[in-house]
Each structure stands twice: as C-alpha cells, then as structure tokens.
Protein backbone atom coordinates (compact mmCIF):
# COMPACT_ATOMS: atom_id res chain seq x y z
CA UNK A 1 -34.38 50.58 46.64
CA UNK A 2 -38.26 51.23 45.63
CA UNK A 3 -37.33 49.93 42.15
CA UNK A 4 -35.65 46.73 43.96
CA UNK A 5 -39.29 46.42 46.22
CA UNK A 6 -41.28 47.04 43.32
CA UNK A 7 -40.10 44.26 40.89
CA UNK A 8 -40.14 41.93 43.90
CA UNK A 9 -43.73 42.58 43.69
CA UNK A 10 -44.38 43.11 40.25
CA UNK A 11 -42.45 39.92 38.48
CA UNK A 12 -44.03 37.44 40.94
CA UNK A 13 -47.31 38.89 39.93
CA UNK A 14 -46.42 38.42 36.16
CA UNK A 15 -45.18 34.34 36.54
CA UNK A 16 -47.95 33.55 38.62
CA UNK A 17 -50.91 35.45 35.79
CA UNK A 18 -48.99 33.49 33.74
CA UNK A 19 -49.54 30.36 35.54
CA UNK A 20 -52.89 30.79 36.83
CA UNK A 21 -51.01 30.57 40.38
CA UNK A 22 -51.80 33.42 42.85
CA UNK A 23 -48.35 35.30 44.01
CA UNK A 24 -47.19 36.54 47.59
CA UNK A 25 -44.26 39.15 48.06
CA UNK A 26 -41.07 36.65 48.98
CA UNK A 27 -39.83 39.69 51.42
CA UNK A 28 -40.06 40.27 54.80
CA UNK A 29 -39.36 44.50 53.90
CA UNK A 30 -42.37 46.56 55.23
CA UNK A 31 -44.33 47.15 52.02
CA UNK A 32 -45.91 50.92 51.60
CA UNK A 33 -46.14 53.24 49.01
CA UNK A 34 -46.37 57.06 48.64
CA UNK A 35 -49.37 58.43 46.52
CA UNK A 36 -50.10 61.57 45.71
CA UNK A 37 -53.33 62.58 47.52
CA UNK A 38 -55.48 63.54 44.22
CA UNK A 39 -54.70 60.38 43.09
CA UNK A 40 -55.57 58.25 46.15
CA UNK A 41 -58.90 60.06 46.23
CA UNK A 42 -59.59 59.22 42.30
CA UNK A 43 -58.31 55.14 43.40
CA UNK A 44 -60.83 55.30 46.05
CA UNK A 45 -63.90 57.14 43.90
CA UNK A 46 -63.28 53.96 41.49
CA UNK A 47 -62.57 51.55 43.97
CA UNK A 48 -65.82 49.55 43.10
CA UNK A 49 -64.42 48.90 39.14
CA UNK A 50 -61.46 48.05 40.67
CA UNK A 51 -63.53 45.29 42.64
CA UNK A 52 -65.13 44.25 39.77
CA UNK A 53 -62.20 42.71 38.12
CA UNK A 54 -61.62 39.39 38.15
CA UNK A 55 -57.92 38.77 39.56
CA UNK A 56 -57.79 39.36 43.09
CA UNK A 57 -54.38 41.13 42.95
CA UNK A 58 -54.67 44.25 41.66
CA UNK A 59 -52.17 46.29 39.44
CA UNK A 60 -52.66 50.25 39.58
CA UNK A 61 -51.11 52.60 37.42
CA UNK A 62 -52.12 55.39 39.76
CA UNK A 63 -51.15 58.21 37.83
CA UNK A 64 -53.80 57.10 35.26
CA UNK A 65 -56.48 56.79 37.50
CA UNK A 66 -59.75 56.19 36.55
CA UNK A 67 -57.43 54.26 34.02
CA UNK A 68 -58.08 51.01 34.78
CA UNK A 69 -55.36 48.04 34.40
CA UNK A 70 -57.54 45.14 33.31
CA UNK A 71 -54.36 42.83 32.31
CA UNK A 72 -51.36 43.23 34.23
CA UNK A 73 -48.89 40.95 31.75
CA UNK A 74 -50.29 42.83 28.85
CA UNK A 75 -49.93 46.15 30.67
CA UNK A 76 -45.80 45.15 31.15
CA UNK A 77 -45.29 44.35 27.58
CA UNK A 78 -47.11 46.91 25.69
CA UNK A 79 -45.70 49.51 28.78
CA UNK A 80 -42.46 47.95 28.49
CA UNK A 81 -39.27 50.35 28.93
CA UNK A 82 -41.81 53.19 29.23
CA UNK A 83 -42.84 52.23 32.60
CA UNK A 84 -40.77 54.06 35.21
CA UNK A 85 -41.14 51.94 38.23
CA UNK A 86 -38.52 54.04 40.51
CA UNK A 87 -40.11 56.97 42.81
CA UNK A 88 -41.64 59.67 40.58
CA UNK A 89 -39.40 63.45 40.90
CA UNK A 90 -41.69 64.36 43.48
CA UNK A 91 -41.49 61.24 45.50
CA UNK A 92 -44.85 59.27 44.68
CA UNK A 93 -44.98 55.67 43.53
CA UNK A 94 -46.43 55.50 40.16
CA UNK A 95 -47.22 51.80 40.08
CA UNK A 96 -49.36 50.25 43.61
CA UNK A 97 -50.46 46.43 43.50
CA UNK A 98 -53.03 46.09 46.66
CA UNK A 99 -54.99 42.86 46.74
CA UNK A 100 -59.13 43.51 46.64
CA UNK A 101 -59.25 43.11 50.34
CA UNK A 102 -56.79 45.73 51.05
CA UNK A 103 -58.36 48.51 48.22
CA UNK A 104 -61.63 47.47 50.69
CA UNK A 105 -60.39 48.17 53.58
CA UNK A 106 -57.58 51.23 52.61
CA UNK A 107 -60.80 52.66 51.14
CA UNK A 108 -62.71 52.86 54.22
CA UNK A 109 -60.03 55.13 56.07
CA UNK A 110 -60.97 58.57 56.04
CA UNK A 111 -57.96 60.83 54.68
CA UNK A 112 -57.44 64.46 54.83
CA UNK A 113 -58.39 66.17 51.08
CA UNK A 114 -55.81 68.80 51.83
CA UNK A 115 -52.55 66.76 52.04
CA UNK A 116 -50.57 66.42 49.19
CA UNK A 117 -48.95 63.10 49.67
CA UNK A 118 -49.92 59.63 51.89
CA UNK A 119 -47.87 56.70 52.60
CA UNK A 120 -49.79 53.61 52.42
CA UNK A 121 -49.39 50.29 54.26
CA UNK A 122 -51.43 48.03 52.36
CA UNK A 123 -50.96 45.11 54.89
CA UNK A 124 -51.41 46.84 58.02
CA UNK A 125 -54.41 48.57 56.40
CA UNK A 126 -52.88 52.02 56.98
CA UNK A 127 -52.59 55.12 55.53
CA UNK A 128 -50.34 58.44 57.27
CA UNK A 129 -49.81 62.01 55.40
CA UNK A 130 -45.99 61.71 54.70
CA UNK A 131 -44.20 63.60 57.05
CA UNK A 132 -41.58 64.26 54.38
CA UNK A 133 -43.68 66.07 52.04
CA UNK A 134 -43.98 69.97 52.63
C-alpha cells in the first residue's frame, strides 16, 4: 500500500522534472508519512538548504539526512533497484517529497525530542507521535 502511495508520488515527480512541468499527487488518499524522530529533527536543522534549492518539490531521502537530494531523476537512476520505497522494518518511510511551503510550515511545529516516531501530514500541515510506535 505505502509502496502503491509512494510511486503515485514519486513517478509524477520524475515526468514532470523531466518536462519542466510541476506535478500534483492524482489521488484523493490522505497523504502522511512516518519518520523516525532523529531524523525529522536533522530535516528540520537543515530545512533552510532544503529551501535553497531550486525545484519547489522536494525529494528527501530522510535516512540520509543532512544528505541532501539536489536531483531527484538522477537520484532514481543512479539509486535505482537499491531504493527501498516500501515502509522501513521498523515502520518509517525512507523516502518524503514535501513541497517548500510545507518543509516551512511542518518546520515551525514544535515536536517532542523524546518520541521515537511522527506521522506527518504534509497537506494539513500536521505532525502527531504515532500512536503505534511503543
């Protein structure tokens, strides 16, 4: 199911670099992801190179972070069959793609250092503790 959500976010996002075109998702599914805490608070402590970029859509590997992803198509092809799109073992996302305006405004929630895991609702500008994570 994530891995179904994912490429409907991902491969529009690759046609449309392609094409110079900007890309929506197509789907009316409630788009979130779950990040591991340490890694949402490295996303936000580099959320200004993130900015900086030039393509408002952004692609983050988030298990990189401060590992930026400067060129998403490039990123795909040299990633390739490496690139495990499906929940990680511990139920994370390891891929996000947030425009700049919500990496803004996700940013300026305040979040809870001690929890392991968050969902975030990039649309809704939201961000919960999972309530499935111990």
């Amino acid at each position: 199911m994530r891995m179904l959500r994912l490429c409907r976010i991902v491969l529009p996002l690759v046609f449309a670099a392609a094409a110079s075109q900007p890309a929506f998702a197509q789907d009316d599914e409630e788009i979130f992801y779950k990040v591991l805490g340490e890694h949402l608070i490295c996303l936000f402590e580099h959320k200004d190179a993130y900015l900086e970029l030039p393509d408002d859509m952004l692609a983050i590997d988030i298990q990189s972070c401060p590992d930026i992803v400067t060129d998403l198509k490039a990123f795909l092809e040299n990633t390739g069959p490496d690139l495990n799109l499906d929940e990680a073992s511990d139920g994370h996302d390891s891929l996000i793609m947030l425009s700049k305006e919500e990496l803004q405004c996700l940013a300026e929630k305040q979040i809870d250092a001690t929890t392991d895991i968050f969902v975030l609702y990039p649309i809704e500008c939201k961000i919960e503790p999972d309530s499935e994570s111990p």
